[in-house]
PDB file of N, CA and C in Angstrom:
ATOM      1  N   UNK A   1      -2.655  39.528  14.228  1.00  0.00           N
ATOM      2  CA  UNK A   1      -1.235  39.366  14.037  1.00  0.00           C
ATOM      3  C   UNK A   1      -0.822  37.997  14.583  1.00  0.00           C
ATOM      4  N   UNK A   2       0.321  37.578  13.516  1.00  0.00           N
ATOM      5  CA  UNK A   2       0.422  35.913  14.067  1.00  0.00           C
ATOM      6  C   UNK A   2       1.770  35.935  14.453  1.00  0.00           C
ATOM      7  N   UNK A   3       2.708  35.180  15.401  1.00  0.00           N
ATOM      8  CA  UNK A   3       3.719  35.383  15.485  1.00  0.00           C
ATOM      9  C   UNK A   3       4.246  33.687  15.432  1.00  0.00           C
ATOM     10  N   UNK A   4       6.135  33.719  14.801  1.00  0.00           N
ATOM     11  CA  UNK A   4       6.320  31.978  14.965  1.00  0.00           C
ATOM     12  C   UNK A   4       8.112  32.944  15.257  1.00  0.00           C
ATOM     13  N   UNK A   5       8.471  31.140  16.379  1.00  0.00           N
ATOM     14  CA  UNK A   5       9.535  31.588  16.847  1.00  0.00           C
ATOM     15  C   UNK A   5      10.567  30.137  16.806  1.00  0.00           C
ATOM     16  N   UNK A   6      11.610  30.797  16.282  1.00  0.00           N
ATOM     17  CA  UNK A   6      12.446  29.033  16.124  1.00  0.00           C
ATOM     18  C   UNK A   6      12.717  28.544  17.211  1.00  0.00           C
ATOM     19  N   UNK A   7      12.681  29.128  18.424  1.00  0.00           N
ATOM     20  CA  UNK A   7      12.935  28.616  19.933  1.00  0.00           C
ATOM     21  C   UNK A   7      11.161  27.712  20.069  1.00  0.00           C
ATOM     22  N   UNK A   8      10.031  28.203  19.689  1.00  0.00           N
ATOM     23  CA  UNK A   8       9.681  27.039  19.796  1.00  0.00           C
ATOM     24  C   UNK A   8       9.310  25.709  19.521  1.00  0.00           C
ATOM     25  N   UNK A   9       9.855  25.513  18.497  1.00  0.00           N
ATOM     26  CA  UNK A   9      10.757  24.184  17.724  1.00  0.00           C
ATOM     27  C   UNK A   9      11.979  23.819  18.218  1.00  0.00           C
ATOM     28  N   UNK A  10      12.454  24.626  19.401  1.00  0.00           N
ATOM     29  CA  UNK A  10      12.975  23.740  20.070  1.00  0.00           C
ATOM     30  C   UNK A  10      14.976  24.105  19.477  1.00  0.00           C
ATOM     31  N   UNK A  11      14.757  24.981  18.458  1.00  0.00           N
ATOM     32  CA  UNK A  11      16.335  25.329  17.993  1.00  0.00           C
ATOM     33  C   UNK A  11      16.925  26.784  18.866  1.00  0.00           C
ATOM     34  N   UNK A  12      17.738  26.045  18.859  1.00  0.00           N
ATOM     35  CA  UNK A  12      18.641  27.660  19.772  1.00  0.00           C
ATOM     36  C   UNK A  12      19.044  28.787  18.329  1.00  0.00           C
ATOM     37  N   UNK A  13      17.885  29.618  18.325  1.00  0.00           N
ATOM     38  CA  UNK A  13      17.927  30.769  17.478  1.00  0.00           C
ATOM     39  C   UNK A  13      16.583  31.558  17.969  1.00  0.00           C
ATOM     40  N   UNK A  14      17.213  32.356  18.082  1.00  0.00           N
ATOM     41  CA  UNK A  14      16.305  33.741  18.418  1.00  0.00           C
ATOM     42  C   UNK A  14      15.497  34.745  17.752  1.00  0.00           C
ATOM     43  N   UNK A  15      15.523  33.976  16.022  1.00  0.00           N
ATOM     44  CA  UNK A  15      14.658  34.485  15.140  1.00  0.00           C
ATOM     45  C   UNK A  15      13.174  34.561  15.134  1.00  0.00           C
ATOM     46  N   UNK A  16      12.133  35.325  15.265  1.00  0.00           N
ATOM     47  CA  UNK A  16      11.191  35.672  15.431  1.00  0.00           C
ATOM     48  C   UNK A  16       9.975  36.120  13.857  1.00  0.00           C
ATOM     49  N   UNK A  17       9.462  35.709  14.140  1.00  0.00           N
ATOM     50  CA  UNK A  17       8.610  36.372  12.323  1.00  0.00           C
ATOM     51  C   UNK A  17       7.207  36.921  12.989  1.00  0.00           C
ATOM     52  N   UNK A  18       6.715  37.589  12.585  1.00  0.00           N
ATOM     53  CA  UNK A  18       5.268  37.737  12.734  1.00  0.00           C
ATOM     54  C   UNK A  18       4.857  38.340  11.190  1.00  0.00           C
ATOM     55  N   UNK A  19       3.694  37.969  11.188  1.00  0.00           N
ATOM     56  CA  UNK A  19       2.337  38.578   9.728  1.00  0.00           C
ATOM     57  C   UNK A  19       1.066  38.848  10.383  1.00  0.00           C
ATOM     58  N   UNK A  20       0.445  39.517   8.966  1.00  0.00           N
ATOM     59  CA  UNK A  20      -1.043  39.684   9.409  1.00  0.00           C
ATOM     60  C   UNK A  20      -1.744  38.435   9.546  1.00  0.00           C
ATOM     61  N   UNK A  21      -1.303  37.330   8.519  1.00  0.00           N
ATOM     62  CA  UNK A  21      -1.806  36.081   8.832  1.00  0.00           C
ATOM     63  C   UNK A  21      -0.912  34.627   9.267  1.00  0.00           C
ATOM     64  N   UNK A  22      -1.342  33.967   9.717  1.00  0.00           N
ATOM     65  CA  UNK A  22      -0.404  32.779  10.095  1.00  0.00           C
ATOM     66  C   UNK A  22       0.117  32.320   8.486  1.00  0.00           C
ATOM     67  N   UNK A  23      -0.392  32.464   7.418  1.00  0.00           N
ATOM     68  CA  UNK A  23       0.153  31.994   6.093  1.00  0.00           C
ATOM     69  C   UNK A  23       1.546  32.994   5.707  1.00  0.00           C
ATOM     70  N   UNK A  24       1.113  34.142   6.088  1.00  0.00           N
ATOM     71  CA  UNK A  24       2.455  35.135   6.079  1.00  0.00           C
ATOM     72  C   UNK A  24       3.780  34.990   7.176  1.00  0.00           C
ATOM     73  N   UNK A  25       3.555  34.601   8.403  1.00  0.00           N
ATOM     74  CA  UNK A  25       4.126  34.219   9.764  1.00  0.00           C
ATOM     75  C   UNK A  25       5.107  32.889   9.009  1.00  0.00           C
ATOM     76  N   UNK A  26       4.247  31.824   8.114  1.00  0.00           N
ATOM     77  CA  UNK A  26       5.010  30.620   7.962  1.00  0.00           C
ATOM     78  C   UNK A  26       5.554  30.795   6.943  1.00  0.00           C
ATOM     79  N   UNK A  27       5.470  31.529   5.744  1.00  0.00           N
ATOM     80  CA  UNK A  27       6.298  32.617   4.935  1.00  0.00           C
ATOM     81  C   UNK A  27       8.003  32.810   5.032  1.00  0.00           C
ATOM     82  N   UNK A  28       7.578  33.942   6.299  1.00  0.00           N
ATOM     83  CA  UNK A  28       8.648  34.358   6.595  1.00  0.00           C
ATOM     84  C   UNK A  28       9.266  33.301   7.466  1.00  0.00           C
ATOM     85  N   UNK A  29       8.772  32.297   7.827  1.00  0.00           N
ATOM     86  CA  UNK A  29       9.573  30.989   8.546  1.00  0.00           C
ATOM     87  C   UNK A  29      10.466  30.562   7.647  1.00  0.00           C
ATOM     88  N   UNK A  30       9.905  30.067   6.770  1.00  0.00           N
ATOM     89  CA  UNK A  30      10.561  29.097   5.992  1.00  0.00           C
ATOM     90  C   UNK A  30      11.233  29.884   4.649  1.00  0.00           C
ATOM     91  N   UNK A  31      11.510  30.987   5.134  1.00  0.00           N
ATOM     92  CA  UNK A  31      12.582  31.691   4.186  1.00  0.00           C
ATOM     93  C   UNK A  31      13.765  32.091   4.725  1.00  0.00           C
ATOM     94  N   UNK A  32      13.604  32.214   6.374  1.00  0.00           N
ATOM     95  CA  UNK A  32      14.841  32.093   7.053  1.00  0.00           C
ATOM     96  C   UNK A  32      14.800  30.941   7.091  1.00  0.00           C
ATOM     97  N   UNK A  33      14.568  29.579   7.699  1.00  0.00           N
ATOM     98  CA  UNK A  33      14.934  28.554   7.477  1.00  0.00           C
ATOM     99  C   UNK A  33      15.522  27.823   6.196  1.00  0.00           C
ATOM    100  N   UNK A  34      15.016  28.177   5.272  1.00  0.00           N
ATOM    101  CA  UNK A  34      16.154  28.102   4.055  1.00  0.00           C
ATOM    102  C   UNK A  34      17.581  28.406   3.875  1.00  0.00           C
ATOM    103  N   UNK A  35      17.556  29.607   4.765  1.00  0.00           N
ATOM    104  CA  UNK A  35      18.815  30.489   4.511  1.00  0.00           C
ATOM    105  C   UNK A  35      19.558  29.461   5.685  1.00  0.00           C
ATOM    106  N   UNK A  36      19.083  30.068   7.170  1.00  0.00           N
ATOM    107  CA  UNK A  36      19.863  30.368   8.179  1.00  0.00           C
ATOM    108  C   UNK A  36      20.008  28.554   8.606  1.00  0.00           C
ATOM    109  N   UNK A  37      18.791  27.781   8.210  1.00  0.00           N
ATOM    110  CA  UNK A  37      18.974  26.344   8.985  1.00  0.00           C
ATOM    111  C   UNK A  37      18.961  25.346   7.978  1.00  0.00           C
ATOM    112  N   UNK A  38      19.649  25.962   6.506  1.00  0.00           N
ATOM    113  CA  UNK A  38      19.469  25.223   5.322  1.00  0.00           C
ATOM    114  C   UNK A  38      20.181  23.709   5.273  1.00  0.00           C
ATOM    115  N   UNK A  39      21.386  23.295   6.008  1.00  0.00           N
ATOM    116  CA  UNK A  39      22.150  22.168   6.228  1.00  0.00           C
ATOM    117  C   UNK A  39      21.046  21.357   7.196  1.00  0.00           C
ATOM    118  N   UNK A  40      20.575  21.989   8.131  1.00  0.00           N
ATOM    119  CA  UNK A  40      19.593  20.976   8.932  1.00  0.00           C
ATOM    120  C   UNK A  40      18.366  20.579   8.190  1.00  0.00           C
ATOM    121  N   UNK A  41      17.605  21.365   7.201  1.00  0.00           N
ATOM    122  CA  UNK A  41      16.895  20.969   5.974  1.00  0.00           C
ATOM    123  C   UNK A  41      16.759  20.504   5.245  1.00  0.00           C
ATOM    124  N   UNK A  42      18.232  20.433   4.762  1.00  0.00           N
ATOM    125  CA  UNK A  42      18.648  19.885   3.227  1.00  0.00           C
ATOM    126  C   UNK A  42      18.742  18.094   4.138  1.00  0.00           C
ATOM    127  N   UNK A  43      19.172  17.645   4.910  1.00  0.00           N
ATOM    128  CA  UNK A  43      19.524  16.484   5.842  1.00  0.00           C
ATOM    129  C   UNK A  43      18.145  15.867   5.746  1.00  0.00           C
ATOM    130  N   UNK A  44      17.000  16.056   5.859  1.00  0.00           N
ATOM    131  CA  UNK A  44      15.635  16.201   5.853  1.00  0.00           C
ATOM    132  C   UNK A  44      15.055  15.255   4.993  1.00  0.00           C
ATOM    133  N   UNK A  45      14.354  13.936   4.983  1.00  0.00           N
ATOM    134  CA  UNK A  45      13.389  13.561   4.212  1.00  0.00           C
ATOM    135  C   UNK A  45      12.206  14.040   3.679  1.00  0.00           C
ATOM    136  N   UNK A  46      11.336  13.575   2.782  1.00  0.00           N
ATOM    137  CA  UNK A  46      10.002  14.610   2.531  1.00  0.00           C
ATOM    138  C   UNK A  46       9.175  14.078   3.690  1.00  0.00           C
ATOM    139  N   UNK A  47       9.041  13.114   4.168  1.00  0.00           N
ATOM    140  CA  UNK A  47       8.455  13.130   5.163  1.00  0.00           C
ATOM    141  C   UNK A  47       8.811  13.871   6.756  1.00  0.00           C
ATOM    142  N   UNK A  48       9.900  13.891   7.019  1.00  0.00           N
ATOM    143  CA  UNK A  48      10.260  15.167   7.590  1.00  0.00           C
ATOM    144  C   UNK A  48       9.818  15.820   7.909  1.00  0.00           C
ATOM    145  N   UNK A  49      10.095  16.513   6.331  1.00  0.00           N
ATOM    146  CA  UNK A  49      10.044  18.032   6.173  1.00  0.00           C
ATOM    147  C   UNK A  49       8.791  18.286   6.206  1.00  0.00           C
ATOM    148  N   UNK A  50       7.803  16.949   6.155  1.00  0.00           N
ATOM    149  CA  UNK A  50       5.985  17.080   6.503  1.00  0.00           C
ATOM    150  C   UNK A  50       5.944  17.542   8.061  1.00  0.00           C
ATOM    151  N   UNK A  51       6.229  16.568   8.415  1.00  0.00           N
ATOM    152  CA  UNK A  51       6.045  16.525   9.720  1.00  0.00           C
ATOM    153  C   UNK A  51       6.886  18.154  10.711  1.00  0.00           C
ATOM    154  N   UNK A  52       7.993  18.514  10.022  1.00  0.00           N
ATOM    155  CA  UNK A  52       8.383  20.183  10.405  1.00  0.00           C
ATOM    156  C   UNK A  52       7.717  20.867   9.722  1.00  0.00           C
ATOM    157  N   UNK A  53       6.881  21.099   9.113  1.00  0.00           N
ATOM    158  CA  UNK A  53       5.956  21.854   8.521  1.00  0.00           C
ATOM    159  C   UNK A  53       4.731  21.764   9.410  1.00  0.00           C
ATOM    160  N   UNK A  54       4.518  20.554   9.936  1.00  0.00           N
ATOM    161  CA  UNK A  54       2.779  21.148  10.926  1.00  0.00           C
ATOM    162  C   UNK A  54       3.651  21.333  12.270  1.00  0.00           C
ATOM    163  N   UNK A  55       4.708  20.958  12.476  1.00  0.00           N
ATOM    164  CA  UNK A  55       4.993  21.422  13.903  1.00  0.00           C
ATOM    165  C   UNK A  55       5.124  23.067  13.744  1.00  0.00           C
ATOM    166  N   UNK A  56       5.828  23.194  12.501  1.00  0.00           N
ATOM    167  CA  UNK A  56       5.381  25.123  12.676  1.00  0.00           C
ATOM    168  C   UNK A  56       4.544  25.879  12.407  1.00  0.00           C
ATOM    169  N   UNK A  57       3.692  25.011  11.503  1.00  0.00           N
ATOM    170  CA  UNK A  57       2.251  25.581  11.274  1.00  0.00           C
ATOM    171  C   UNK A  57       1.718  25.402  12.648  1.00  0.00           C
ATOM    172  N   UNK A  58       1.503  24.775  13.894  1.00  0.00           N
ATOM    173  CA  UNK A  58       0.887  24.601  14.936  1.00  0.00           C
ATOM    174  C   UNK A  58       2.377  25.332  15.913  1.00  0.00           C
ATOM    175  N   UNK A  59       3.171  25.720  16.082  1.00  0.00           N
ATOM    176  CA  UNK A  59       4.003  26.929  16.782  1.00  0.00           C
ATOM    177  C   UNK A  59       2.968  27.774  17.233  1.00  0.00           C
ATOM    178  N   UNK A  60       2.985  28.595  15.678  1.00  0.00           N
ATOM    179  CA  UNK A  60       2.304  29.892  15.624  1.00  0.00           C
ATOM    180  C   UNK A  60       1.276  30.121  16.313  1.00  0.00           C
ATOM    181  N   UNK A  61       1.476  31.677  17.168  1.00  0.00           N
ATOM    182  CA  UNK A  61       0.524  32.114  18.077  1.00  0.00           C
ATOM    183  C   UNK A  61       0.196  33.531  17.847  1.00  0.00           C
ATOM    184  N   UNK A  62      -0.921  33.763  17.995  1.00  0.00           N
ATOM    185  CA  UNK A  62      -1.500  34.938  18.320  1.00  0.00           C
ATOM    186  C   UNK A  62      -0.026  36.005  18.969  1.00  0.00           C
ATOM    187  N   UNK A  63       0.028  37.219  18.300  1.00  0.00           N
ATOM    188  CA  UNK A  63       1.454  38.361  18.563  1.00  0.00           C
ATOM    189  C   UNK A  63       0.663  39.192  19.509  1.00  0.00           C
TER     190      UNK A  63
END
């Protein structure tokens, strides 16, 4: 079980995801982040949005 948490990226939100795999964990990341942190996203270059993509691919920890 993998778990990712938007507190550790450092955002004040208390949303939590876990999956059976870290590919499912970053899943459910970036489908609340669509929703819930979509203005801080949309603001976002593609390079960015590279670089917030391995910071939450490397979050994720063992649940």
């Amino acid at each position: 079980m993998e778990k990712f948490a938007c507190k550790n990226l450092g955002l004040d939100c208390d949303f939590e995801a876990t999956g059976a795999t870290k590919e499912e964990a970053i899943k459910k990341a970036m489908e609340h982040g669509n929703v819930v942190h979509a203005d801080m996203m949309k603001g976002m270059s593609e390079e960015q949005m590279a670089e917030f993509g391995q910071k939450l691919e490397a979050s994720i920890q063992p649940a």
